[in-house]
Protein backbone atom coordinates (compact mmCIF):
# COMPACT_ATOMS: atom_id res chain seq x y z
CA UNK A 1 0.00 0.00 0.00
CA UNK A 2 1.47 2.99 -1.02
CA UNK A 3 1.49 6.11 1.83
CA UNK A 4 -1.15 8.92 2.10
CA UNK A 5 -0.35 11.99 0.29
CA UNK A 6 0.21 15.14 2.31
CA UNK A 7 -2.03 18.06 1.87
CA UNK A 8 -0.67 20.75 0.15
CA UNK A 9 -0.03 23.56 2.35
CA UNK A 10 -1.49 26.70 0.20
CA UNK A 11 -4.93 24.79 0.52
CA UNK A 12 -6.25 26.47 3.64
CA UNK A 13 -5.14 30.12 1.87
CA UNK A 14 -7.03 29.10 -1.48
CA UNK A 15 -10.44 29.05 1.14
CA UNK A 16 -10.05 31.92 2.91
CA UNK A 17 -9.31 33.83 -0.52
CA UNK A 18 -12.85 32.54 -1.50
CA UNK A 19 -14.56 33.40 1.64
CA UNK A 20 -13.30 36.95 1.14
CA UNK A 21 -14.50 37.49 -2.20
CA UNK A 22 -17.99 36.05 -0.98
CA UNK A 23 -18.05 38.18 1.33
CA UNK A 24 -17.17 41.69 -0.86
CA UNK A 25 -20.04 40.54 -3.59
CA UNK A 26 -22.45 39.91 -0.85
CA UNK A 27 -21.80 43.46 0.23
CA UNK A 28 -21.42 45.22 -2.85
CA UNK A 29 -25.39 43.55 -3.17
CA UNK A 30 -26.63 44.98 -0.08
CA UNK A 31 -25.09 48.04 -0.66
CA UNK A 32 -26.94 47.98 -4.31
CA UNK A 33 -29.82 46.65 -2.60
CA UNK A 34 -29.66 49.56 -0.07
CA UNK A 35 -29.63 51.85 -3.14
CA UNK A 36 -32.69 50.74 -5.11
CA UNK A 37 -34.74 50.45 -1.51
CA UNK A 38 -34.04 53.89 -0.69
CA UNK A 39 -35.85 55.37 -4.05
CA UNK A 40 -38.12 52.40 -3.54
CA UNK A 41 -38.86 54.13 0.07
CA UNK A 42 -38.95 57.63 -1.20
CA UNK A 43 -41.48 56.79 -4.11
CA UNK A 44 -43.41 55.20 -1.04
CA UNK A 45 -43.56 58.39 0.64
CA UNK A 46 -43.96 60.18 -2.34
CA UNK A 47 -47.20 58.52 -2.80
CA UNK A 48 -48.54 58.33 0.26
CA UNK A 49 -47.87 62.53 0.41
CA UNK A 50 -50.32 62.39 -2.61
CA UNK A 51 -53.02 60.58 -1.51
CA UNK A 52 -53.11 62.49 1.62
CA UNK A 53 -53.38 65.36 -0.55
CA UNK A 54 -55.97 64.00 -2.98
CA UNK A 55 -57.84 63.24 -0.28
CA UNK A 56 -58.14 66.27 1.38
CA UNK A 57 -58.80 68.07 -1.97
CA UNK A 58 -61.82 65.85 -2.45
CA UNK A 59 -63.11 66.31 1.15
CA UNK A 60 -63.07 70.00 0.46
CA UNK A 61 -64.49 69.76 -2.72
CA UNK A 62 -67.33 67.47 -1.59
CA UNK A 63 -67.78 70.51 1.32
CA UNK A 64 -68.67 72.87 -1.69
CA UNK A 65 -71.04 70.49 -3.19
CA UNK A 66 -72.43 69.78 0.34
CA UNK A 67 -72.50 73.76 1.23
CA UNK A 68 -74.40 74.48 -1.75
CA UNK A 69 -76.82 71.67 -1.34
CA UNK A 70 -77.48 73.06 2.18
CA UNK A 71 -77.72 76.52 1.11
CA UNK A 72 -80.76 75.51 -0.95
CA UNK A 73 -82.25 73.15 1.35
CA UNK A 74 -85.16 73.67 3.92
CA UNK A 75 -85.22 73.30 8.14
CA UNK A 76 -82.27 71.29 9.50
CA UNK A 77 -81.76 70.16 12.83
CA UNK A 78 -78.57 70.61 14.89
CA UNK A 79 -76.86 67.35 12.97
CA UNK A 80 -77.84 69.02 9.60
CA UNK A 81 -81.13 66.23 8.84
CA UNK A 82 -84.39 67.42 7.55
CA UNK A 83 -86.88 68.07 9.71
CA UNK A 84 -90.40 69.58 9.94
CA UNK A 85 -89.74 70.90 13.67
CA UNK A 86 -90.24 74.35 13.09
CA UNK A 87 -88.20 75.35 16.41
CA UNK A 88 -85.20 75.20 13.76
CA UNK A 89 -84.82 77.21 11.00
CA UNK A 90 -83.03 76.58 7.47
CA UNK A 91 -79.33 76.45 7.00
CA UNK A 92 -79.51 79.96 5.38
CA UNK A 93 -81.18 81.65 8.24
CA UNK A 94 -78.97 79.84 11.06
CA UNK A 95 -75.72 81.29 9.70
CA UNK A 96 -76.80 84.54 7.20
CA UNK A 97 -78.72 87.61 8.54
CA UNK A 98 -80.83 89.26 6.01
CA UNK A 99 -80.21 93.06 5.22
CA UNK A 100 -82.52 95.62 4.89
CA UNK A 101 -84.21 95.68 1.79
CA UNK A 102 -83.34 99.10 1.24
CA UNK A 103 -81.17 100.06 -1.90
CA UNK A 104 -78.74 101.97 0.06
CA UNK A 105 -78.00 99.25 3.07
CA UNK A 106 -73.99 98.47 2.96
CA UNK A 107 -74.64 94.56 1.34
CA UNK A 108 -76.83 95.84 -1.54
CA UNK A 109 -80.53 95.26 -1.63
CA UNK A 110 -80.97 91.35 -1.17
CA UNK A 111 -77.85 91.50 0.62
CA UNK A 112 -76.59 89.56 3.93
CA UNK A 113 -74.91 89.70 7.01
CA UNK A 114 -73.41 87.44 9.00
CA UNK A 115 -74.82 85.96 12.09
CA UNK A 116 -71.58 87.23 14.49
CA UNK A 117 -71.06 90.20 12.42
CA UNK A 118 -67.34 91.54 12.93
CA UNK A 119 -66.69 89.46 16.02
CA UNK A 120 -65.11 86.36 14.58
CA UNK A 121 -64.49 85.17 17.66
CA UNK A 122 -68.29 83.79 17.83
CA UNK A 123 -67.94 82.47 14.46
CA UNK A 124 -69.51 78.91 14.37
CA UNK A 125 -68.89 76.10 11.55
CA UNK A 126 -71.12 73.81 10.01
CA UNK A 127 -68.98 70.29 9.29
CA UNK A 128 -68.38 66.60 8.65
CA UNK A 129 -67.09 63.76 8.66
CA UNK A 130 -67.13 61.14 5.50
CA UNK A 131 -66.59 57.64 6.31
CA UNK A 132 -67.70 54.52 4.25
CA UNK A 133 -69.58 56.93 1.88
CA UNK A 134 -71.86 58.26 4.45
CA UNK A 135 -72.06 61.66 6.12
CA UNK A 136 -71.83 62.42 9.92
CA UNK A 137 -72.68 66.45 10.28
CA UNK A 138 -72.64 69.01 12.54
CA UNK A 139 -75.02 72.45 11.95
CA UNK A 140 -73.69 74.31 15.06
CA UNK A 141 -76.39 77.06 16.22
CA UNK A 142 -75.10 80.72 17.87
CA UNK A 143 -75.23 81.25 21.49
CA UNK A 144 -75.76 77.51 22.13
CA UNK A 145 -72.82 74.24 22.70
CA UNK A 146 -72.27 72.57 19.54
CA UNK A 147 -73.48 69.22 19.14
CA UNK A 148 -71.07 65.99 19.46
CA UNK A 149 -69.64 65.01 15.99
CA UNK A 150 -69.26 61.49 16.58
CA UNK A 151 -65.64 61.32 15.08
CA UNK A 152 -64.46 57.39 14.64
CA UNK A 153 -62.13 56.52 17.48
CA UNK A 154 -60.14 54.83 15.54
CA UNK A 155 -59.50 58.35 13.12
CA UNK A 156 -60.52 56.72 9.64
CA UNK A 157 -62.34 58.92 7.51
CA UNK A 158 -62.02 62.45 5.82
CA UNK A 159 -63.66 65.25 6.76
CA UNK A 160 -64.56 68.74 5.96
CA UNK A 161 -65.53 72.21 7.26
CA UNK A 162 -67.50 75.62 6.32
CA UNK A 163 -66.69 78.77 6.94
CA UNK A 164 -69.16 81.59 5.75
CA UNK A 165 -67.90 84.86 4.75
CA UNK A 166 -68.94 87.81 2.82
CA UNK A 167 -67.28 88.89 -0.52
CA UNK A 168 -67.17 92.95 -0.23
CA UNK A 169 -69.45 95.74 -1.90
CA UNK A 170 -67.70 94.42 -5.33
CA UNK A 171 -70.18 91.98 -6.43
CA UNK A 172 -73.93 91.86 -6.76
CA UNK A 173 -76.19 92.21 -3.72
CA UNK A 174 -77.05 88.73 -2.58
CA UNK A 175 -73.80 86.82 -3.14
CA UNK A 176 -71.66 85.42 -0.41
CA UNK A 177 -68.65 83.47 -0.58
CA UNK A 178 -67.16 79.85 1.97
CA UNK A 179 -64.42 78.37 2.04
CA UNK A 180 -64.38 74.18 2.38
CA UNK A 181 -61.79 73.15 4.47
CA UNK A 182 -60.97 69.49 3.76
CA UNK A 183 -58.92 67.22 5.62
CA UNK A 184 -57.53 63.64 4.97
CA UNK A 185 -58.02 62.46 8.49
CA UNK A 186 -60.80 64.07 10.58
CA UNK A 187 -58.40 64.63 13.74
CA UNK A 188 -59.09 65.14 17.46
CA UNK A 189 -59.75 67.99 20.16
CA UNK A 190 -59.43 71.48 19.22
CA UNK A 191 -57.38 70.78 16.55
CA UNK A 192 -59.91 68.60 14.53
CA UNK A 193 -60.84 69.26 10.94
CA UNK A 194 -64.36 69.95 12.68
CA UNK A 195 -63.44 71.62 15.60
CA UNK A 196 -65.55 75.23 16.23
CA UNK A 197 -61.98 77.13 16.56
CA UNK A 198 -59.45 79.03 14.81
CA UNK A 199 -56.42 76.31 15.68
CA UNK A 200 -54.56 74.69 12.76
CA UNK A 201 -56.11 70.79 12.58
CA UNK A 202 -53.48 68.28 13.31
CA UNK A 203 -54.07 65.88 10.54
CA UNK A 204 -52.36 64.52 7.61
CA UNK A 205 -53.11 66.70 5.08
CA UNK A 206 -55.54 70.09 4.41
CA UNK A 207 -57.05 71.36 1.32
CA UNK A 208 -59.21 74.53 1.49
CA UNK A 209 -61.59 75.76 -1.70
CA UNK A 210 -63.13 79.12 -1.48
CA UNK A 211 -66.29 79.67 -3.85
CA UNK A 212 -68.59 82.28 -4.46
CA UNK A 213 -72.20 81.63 -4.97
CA UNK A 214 -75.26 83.69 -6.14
CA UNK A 215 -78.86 83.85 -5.85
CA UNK A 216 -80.86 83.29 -9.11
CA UNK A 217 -83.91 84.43 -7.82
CA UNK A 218 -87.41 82.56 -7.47
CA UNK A 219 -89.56 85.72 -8.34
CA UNK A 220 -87.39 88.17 -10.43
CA UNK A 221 -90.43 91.05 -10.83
CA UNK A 222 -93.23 90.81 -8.44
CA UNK A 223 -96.78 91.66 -9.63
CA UNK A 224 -97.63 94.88 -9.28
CA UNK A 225 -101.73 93.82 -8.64
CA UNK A 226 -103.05 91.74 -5.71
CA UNK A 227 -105.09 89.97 -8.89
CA UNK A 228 -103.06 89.10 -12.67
CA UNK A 229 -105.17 87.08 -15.13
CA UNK A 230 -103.86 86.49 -18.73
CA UNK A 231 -108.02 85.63 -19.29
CA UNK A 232 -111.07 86.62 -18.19
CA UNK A 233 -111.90 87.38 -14.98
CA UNK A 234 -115.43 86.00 -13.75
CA UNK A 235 -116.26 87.60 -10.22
CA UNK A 236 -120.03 88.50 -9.64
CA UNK A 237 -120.92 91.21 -8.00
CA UNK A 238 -119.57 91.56 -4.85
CA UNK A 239 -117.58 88.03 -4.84
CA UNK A 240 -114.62 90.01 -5.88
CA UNK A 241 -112.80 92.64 -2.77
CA UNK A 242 -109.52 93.80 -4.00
CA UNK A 243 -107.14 96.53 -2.24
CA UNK A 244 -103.86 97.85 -2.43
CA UNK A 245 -102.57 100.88 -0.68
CA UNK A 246 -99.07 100.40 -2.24
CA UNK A 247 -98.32 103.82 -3.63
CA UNK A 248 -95.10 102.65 -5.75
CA UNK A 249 -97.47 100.18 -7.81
CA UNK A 250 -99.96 102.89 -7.93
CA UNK A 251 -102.63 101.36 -6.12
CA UNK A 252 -103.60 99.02 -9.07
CA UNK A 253 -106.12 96.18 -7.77
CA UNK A 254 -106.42 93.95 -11.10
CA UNK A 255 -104.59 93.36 -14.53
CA UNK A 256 -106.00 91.38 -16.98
CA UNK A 257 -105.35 90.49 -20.89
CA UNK A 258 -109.33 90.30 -21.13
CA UNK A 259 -112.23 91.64 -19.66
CA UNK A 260 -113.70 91.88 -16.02
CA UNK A 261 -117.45 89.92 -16.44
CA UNK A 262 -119.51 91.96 -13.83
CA UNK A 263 -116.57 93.40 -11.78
CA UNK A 264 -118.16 96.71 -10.32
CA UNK A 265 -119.75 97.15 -13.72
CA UNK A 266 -116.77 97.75 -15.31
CA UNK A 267 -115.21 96.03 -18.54
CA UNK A 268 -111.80 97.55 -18.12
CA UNK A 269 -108.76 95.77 -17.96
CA UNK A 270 -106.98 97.77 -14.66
CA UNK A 271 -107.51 99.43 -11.80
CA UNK A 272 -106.20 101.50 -9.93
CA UNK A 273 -107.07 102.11 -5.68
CA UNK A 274 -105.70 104.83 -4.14
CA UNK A 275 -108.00 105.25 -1.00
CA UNK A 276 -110.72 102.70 0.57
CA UNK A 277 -113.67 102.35 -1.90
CA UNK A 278 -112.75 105.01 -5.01
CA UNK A 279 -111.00 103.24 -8.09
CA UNK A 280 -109.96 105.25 -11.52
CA UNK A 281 -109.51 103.04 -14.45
CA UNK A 282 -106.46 102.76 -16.18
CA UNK A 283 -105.05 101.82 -19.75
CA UNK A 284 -105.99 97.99 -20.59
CA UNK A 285 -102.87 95.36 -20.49
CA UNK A 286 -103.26 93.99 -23.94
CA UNK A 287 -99.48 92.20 -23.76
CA UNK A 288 -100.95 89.80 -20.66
CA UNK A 289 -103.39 88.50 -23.83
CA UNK A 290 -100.35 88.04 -25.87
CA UNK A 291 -98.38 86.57 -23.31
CA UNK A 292 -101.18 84.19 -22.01
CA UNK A 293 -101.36 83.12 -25.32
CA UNK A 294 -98.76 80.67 -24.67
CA UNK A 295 -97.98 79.34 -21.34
CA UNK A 296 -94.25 79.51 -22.14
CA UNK A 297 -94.41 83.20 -23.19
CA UNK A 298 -96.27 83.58 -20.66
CA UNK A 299 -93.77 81.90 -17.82
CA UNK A 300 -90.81 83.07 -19.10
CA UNK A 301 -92.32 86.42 -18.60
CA UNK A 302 -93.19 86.18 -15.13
CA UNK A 303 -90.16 83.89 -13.93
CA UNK A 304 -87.01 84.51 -16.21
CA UNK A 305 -86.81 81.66 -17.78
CA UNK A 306 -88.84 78.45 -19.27
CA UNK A 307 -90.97 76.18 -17.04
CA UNK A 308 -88.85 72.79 -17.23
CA UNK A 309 -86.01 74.65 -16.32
CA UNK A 310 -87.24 76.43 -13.20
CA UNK A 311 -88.81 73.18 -11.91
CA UNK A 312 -85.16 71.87 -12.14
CA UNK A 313 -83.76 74.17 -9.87
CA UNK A 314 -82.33 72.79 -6.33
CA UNK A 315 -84.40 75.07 -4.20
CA UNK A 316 -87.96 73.85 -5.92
CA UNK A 317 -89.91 71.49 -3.93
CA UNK A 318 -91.90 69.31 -6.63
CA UNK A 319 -95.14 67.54 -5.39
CA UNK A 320 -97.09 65.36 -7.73
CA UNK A 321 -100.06 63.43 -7.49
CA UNK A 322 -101.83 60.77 -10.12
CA UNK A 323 -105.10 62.29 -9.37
CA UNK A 324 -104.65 65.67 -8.07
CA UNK A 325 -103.08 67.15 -4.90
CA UNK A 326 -105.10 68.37 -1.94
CA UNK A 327 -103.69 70.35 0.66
CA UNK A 328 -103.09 67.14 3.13
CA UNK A 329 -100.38 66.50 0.41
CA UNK A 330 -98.17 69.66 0.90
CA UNK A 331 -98.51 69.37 4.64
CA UNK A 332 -94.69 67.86 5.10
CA UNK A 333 -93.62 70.04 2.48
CA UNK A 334 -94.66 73.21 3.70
CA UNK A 335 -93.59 72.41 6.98
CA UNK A 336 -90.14 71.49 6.30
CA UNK A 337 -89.61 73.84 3.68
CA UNK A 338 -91.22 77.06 4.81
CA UNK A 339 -88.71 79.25 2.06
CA UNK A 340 -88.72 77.15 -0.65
CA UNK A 341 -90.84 77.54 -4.21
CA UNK A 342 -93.71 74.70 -3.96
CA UNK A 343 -93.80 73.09 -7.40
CA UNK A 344 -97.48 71.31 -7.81
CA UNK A 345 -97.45 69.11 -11.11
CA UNK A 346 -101.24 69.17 -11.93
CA UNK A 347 -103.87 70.55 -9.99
CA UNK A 348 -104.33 71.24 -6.52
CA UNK A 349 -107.43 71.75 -4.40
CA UNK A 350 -106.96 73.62 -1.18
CA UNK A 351 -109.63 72.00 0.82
CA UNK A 352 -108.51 72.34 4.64
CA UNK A 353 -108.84 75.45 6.35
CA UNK A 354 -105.27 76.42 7.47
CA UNK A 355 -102.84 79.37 7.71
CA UNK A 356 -100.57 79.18 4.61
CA UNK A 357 -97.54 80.78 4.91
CA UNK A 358 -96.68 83.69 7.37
CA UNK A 359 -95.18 87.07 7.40
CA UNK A 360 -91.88 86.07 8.24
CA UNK A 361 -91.62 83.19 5.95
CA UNK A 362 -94.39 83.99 3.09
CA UNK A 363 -95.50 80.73 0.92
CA UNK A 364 -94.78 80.45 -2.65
CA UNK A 365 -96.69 78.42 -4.45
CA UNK A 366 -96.51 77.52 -8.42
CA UNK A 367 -99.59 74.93 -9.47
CA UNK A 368 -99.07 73.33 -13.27
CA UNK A 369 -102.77 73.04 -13.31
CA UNK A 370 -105.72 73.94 -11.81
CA UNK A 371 -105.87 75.44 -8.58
CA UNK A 372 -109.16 75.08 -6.55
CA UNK A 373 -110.15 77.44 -3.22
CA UNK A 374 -112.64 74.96 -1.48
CA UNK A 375 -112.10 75.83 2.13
CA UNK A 376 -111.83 79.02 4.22
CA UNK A 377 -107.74 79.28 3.75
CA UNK A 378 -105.67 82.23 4.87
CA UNK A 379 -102.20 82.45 2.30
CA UNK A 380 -100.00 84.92 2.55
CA UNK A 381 -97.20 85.20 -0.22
CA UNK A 382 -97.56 84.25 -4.06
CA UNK A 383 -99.53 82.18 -5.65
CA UNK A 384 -99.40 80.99 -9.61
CA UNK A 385 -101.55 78.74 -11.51
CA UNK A 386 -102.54 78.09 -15.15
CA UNK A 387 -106.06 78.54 -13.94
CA UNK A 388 -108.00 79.53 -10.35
CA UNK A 389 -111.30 78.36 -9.21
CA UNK A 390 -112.46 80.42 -6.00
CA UNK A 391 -115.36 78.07 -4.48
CA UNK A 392 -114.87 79.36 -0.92
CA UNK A 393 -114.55 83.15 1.29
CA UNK A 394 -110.75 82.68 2.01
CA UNK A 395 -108.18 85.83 1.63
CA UNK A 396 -104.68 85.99 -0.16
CA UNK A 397 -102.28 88.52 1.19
CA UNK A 398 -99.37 88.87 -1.33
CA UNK A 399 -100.32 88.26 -5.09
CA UNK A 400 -102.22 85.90 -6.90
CA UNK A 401 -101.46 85.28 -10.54
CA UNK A 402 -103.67 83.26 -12.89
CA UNK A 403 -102.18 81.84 -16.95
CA UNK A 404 -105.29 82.26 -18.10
CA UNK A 405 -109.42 82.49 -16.17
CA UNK A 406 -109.71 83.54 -12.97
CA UNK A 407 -113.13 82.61 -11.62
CA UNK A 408 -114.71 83.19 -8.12
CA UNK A 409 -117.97 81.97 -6.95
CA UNK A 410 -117.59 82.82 -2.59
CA UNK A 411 -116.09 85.99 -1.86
CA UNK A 412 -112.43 86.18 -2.92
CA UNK A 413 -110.66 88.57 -0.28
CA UNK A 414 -107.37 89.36 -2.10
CA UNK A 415 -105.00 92.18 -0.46
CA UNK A 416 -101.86 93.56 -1.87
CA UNK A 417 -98.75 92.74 0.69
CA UNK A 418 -95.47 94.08 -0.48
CA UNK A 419 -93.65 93.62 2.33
CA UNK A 420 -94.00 89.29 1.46
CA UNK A 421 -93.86 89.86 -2.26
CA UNK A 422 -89.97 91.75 -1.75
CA UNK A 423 -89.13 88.66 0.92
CA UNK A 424 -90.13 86.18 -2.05
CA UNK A 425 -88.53 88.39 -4.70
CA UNK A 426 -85.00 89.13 -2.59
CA UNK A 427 -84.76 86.08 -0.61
CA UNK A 428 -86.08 82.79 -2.35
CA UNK A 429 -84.45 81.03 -4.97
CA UNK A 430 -81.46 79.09 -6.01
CA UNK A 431 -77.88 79.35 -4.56
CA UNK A 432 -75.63 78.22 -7.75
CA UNK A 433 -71.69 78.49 -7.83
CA UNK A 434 -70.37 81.75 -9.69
CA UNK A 435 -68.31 80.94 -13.13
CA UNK A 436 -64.86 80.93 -12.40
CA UNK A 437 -65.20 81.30 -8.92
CA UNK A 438 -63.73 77.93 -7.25
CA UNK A 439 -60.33 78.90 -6.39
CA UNK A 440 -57.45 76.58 -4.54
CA UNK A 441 -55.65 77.62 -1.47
């Protein structure tokens, strides 16, 4: 047997050389791998920077649409739901004071203040929260303790918040501006997204959108007659007792594009009361005949604009019913929207005796059809209809307007109110976003 061979004696050196260059390509890998994980980590960020701010800008955006919505909505409670509780009022009149009428007021006629006026110090904020696609609000009321939010606990959501201002003497009487705070996380304490104070919110990112919005109004030109009939006019004697002591609208009673059938033995077309019991007649109206001639001419006349597009707008209330409305079926509508146009597809028959509408919030009422006095109502405000059938011995403070007949069998107590007819005219309507007016900051 021949002996074992020695080992040669580099062989230990050959694996340590081999080992070492393991070693140096293992770490010239992490240090490439520590390379492409740090732009990997930075991209991370990068992104998660943006959807923080992408979601704030959509919380804030969804706070205009909300805003607006609100703006044209009816009586809200202190968590911003519809109700018919008339101990609250509508969004509007919980955070915007209405000016004086008068041309010459500071805000333009039709113009607002604010509920805290200069002191922003009492400023309050209507706000939410947005979580799983539904809406958690807040409509704060002045002089009383905000209601509870009812944030998440475990801070998932987005959320948004309103704060009302005015825009300055430089645009047209009856605009106001907000700006929609939006925040990607709704926050905590006082420094919330929805918290009612001035501090920054501690959250992970903030957008804010500041739009200006404008009143297209309900009732551009009121009537200038307690009584406006593109027809005739069929009162018997005595059925018919018109007044108006308004001097600026001349003390004119009725207007009519026909005739008067047995109206103080009279066939004019207007007339004009100055004092209790002594009329003058005036010049007939023959463009009310040309206008009732079509019930478009005619609407766009009165309103500003055609009939399917005024129903459309967000402040109408439409009511419909297969076989005719009766007063029983405006009942939630009235109540929960006191300021809002009442849109009746069809006829309607007011058959209940009840107070409709009220001094400080006058009713405004638009029937498609036929509209029918059967009981002893009281209305105050302004009423249209393509035709009127007085059956009963109710009274109409404001204006009543007929498309085309007006006919009264009872006696038909109808009494100029201008003070109502400017509320309807300044107040009620639409609030839309001004072109151009969404800005970013």
């Amino acid at each position: 047997m021949m002996p074992a061979r020695p080992p040669h004696p580099l062989a230990p050196r050959r694996g340590i050389a081999a080992l070492t260059v393991v070693m140096i390509l293992f770490f010239v890998m992490a240090m490439v791998a520590a390379y492409t994980n740090r732009n990997l980590v930075f991209e991370q960020r990068i992104s998660a920077n943006s959807y923080r701010s992408n979601r704030a800008l959509e919380a804030a955006d969804a706070g205009v649409e909300w805003a607006v919505a609100m703006l044209n909505a009816g009586r809200v409670d202190a968590n911003c739901q519809a109700t018919n509780n008339n101990a609250f009022g509508d969004f509007r009149s919980r955070y915007l004071v209405e000016a004086d009428n008068a041309v010459n007021v500071a805000s333009g006629e039709g113009g607002y203040t604010l509920q805290w006026g200069a002191n922003f110090a009492n400023r309050i904020y209507p706000a939410c929260i947005i979580r799983d696609g539904a809406l958690n609000c807040i409509c704060p009321i002045a002089g009383a303790v905000a209601p509870a939010i009812g944030a998440p606990a475990d801070g998932i959501g987005s959320a948004f918040r309103i704060t009302l201002i005015l825009p300055g003497n430089a645009v047209r009487a009856g605009a106001m501006q907000f700006i929609s705070r939006g925040c990607s996380n709704p926050g905590t304490g006082d420094t919330a997204c929805f918290a009612q104070t001035n501090a920054m919110p501690a959250v992970d990112g903030v957008s804010a959108a500041l739009t200006t919005v404008g009143l297209v109004r309900a009732l551009p030109i009121a009537p200038i007659a307690p009584l406006t009939a593109g027809g005739v006019i069929d009162a018997t004697a005595g059925k018919l007792v018109v007044t108006n002591f308004d001097p600026q609208t001349d003390g004119i009673t009725v207007r009519t594009g026909a005739v008067v059938a047995d109206f103080r033995d009279s066939a004019t077309s207007e007339y004009s009361q100055l004092q209790a019991g002594v009329e003058t007649k005036q010049l007939d109206v023959p463009e009310l005949a040309a206008a009732a001639a079509t019930y478009e001419g005619w609407f766009r006349a009165l309103f500003g604009m055609d009939s399917a597009t005024y129903r459309e707008q967000p402040a109408v209330m439409r009511v419909a019913c297969a076989a005719g409305c009766t007063l029983a079926d405006l009942n939630n509508t009235l109540a929960g929207y006191p300021r809002n146009p009442v849109w009746v597809d069809g006829d309607l028959n007011i058959d209940t005796v009840a107070n409709l509408g009220s001094a400080a919030d006058p009713l405004m009422l638009i029937v498609t059809g036929t509209l029918t006095v059967s009981a002893n109502a009281t209305v105050r405000g302004f009423v249209h209809a393509n035709q009127v059938r007085w059956n009963s011995a109710a009274t109409l403070d404001g204006a009543l307007v007929s498309a085309t007949t007006f006919t009264t069998t009872a006696v038909a107590t109808l009494r100029y109110d201008k003070a109502a007819l400017d509320t309807i005219r300044l107040r009620y309507g639409s609030f839309v976003r001004a072109p151009g007016s969404w800005n970013l900051f």
